[in-house]
Structures are given as structure tokens and as C-alpha cells.
PDB file of N, CA and C in Angstrom:
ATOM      1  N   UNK A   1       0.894  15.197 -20.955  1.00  0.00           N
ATOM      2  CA  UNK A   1       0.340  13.918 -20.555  1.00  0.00           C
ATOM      3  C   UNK A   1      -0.830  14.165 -19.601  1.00  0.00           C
ATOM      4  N   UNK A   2      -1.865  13.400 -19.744  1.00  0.00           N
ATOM      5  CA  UNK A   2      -3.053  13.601 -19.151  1.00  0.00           C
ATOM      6  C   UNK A   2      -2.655  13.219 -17.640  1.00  0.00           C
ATOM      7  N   UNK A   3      -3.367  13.629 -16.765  1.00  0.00           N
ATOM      8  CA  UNK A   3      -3.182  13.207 -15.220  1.00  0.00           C
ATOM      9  C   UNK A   3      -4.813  12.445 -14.711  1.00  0.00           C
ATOM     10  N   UNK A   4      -4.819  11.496 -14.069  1.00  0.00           N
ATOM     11  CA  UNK A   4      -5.805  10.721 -13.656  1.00  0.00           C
ATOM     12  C   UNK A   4      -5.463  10.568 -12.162  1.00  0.00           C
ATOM     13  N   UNK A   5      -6.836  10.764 -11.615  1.00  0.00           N
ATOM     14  CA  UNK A   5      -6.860  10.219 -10.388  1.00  0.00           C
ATOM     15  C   UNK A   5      -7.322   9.048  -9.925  1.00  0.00           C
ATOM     16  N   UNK A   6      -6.447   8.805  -8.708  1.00  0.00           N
ATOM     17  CA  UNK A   6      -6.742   7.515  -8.472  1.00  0.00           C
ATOM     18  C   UNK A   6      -7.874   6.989  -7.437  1.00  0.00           C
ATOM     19  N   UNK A   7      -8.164   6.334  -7.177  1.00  0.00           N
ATOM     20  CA  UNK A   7      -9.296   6.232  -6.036  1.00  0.00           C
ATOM     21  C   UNK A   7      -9.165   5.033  -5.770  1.00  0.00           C
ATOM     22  N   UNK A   8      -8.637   4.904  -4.787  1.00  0.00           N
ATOM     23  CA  UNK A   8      -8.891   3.565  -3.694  1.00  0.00           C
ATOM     24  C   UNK A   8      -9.528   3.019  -3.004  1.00  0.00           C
ATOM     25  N   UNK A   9     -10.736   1.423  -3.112  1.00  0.00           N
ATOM     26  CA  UNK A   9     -11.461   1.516  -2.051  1.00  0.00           C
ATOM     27  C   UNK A   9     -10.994   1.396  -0.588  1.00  0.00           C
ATOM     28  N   UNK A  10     -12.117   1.685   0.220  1.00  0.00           N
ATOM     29  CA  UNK A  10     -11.428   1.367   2.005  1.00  0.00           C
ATOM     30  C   UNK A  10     -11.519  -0.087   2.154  1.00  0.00           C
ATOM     31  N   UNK A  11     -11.960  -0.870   1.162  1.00  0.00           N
ATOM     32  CA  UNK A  11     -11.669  -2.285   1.875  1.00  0.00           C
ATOM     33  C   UNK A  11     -10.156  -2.760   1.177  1.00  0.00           C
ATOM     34  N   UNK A  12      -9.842  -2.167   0.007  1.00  0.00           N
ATOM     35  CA  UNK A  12      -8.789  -2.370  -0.562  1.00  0.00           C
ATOM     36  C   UNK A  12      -7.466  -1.974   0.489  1.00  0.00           C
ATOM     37  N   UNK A  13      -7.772  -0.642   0.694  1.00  0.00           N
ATOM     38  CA  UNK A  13      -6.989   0.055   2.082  1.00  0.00           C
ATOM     39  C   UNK A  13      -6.763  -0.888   3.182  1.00  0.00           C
ATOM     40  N   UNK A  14      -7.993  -1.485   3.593  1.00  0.00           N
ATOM     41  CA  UNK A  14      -7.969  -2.216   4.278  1.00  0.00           C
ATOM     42  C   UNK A  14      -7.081  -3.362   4.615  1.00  0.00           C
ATOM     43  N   UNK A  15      -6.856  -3.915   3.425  1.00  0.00           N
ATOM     44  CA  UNK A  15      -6.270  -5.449   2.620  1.00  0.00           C
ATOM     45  C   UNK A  15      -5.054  -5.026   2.770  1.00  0.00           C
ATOM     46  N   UNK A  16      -4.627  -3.301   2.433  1.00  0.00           N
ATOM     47  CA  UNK A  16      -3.369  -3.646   2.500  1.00  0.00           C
ATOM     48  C   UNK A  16      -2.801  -3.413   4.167  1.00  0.00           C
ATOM     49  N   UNK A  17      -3.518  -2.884   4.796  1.00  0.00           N
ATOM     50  CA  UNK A  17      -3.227  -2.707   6.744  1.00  0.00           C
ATOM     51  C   UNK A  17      -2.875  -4.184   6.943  1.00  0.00           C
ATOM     52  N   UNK A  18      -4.217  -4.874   6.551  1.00  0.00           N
ATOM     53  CA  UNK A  18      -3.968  -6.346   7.138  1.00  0.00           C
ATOM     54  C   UNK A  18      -2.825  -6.800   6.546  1.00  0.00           C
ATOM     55  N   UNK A  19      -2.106  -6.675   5.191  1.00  0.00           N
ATOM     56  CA  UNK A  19      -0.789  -8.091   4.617  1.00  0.00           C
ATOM     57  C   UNK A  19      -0.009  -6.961   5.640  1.00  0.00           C
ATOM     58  N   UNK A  20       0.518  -5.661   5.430  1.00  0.00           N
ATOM     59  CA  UNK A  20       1.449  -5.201   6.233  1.00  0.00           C
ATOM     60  C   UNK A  20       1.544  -5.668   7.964  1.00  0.00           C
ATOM     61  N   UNK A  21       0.505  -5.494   8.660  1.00  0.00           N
ATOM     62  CA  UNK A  21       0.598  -6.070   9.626  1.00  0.00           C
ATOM     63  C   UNK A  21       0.821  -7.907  10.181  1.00  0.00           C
ATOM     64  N   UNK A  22       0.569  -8.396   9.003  1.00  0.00           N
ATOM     65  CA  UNK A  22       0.987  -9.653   8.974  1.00  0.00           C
ATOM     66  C   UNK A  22       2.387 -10.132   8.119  1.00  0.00           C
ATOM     67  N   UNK A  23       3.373  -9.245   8.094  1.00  0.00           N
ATOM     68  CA  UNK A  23       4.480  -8.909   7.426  1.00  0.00           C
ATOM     69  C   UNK A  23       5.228  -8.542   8.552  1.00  0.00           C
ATOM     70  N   UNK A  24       4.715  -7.686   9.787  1.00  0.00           N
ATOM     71  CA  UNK A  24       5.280  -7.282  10.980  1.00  0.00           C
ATOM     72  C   UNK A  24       5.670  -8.404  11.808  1.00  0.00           C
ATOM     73  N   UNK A  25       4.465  -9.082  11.573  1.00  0.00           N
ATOM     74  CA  UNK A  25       4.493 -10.214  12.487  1.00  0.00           C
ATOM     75  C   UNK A  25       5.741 -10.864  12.644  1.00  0.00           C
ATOM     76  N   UNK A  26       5.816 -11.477  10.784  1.00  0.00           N
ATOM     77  CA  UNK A  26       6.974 -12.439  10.272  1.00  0.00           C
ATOM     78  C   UNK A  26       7.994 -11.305  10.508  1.00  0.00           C
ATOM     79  N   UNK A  27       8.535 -10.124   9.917  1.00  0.00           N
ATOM     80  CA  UNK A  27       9.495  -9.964  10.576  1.00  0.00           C
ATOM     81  C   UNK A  27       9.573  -8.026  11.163  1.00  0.00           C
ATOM     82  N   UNK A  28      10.092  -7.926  11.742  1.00  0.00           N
ATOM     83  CA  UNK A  28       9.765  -6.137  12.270  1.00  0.00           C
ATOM     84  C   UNK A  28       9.977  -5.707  10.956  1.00  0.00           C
ATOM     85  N   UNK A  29       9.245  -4.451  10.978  1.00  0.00           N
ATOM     86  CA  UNK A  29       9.357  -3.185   9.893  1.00  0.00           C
ATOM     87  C   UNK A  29       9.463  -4.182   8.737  1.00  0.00           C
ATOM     88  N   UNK A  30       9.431  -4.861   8.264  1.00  0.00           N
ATOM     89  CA  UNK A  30       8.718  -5.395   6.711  1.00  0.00           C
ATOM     90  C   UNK A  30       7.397  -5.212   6.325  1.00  0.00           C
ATOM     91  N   UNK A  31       6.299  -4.624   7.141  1.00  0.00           N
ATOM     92  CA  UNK A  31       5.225  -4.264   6.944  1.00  0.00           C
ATOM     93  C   UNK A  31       5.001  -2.860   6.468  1.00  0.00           C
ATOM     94  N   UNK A  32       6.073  -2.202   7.460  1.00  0.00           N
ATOM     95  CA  UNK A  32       6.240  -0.873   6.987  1.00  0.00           C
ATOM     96  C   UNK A  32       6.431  -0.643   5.500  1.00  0.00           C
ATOM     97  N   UNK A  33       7.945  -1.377   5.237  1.00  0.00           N
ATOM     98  CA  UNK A  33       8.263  -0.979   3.702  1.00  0.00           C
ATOM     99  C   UNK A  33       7.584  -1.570   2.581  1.00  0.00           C
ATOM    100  N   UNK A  34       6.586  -2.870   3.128  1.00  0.00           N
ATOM    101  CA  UNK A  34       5.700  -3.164   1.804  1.00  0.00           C
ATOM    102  C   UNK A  34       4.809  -1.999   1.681  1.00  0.00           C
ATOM    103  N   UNK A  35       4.589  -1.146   3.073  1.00  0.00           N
ATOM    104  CA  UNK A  35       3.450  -0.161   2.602  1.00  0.00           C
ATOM    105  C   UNK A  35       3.773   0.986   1.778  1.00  0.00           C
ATOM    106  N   UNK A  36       4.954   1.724   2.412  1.00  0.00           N
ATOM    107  CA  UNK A  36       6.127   2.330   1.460  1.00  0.00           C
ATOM    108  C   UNK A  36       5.878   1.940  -0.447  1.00  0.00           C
ATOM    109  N   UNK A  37       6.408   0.980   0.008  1.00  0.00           N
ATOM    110  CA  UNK A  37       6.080   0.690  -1.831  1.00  0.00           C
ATOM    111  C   UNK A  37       4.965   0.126  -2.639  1.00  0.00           C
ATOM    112  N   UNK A  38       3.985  -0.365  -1.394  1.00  0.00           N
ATOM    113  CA  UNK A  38       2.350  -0.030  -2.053  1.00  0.00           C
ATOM    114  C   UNK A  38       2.241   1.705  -2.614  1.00  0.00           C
ATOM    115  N   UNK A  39       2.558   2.448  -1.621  1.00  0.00           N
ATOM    116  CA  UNK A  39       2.140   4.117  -1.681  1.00  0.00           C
ATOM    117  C   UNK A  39       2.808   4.443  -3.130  1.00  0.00           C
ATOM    118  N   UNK A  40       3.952   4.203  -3.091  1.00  0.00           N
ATOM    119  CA  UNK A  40       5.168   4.714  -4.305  1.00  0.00           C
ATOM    120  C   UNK A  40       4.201   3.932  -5.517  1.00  0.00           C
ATOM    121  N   UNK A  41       4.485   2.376  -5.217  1.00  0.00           N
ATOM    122  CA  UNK A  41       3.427   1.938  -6.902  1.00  0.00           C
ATOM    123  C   UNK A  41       1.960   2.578  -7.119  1.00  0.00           C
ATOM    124  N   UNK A  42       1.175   2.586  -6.180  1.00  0.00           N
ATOM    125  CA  UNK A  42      -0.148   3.435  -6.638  1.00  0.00           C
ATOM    126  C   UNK A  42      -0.049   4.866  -7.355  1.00  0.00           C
ATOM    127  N   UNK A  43       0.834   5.653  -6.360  1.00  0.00           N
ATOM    128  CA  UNK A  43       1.211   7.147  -6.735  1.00  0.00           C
ATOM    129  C   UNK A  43       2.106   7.189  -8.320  1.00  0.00           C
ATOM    130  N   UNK A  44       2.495   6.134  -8.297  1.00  0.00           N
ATOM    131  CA  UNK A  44       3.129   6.395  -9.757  1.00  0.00           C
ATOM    132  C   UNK A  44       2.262   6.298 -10.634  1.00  0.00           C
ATOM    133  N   UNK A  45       0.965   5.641 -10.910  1.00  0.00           N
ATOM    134  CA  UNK A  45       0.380   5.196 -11.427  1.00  0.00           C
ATOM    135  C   UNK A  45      -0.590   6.659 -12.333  1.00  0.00           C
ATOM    136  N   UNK A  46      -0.711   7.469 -11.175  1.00  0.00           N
ATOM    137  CA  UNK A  46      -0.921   9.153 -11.691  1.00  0.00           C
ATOM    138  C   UNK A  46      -0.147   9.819 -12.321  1.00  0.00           C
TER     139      UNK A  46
END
């Protein structure tokens, strides 16, 4: 199976700092694990 890389922009990066930190807000460490499984869904994606 072919392997592709992925490339993320920094404002995309960005977008996701900001929902996680506004996930903290609403409740502790829910920002954390949406980022967690931002990382896991992108990385699978390779």
C-alpha cells in the first residue's frame, strides 16, 4: 500500500488549538482528548 504524506496548514493547526482550548473552557481536559483524537484521525489517514 502506497504511503502519503500529510501536510497540515498552521492556520488549520491553529483552528484546532483554538476548538481545544474552548473545550477546556466548557469542561477540564476535554480539549486535551479532542486533540488526542484530532492527532490519531489525521495520522491514520497515512
Amino acid at each position: 500500500m502506497k504511503k502519503y504524506k500529510i501536510k497540515i496548514d498552521p492556520e488549520a493547526l491553529a483552528d484546532i488549538q483554538d476548538i481545544a482550548n474552548w473545550y477546556n473552557k466548557a469542561q477540564a481536559k476535554l480539549g486535551k482528548r479532542f486533540q488526542v483524537t484530532a492527532t490519531e484521525k489525521i495520522n491514520h489517514l497515512s
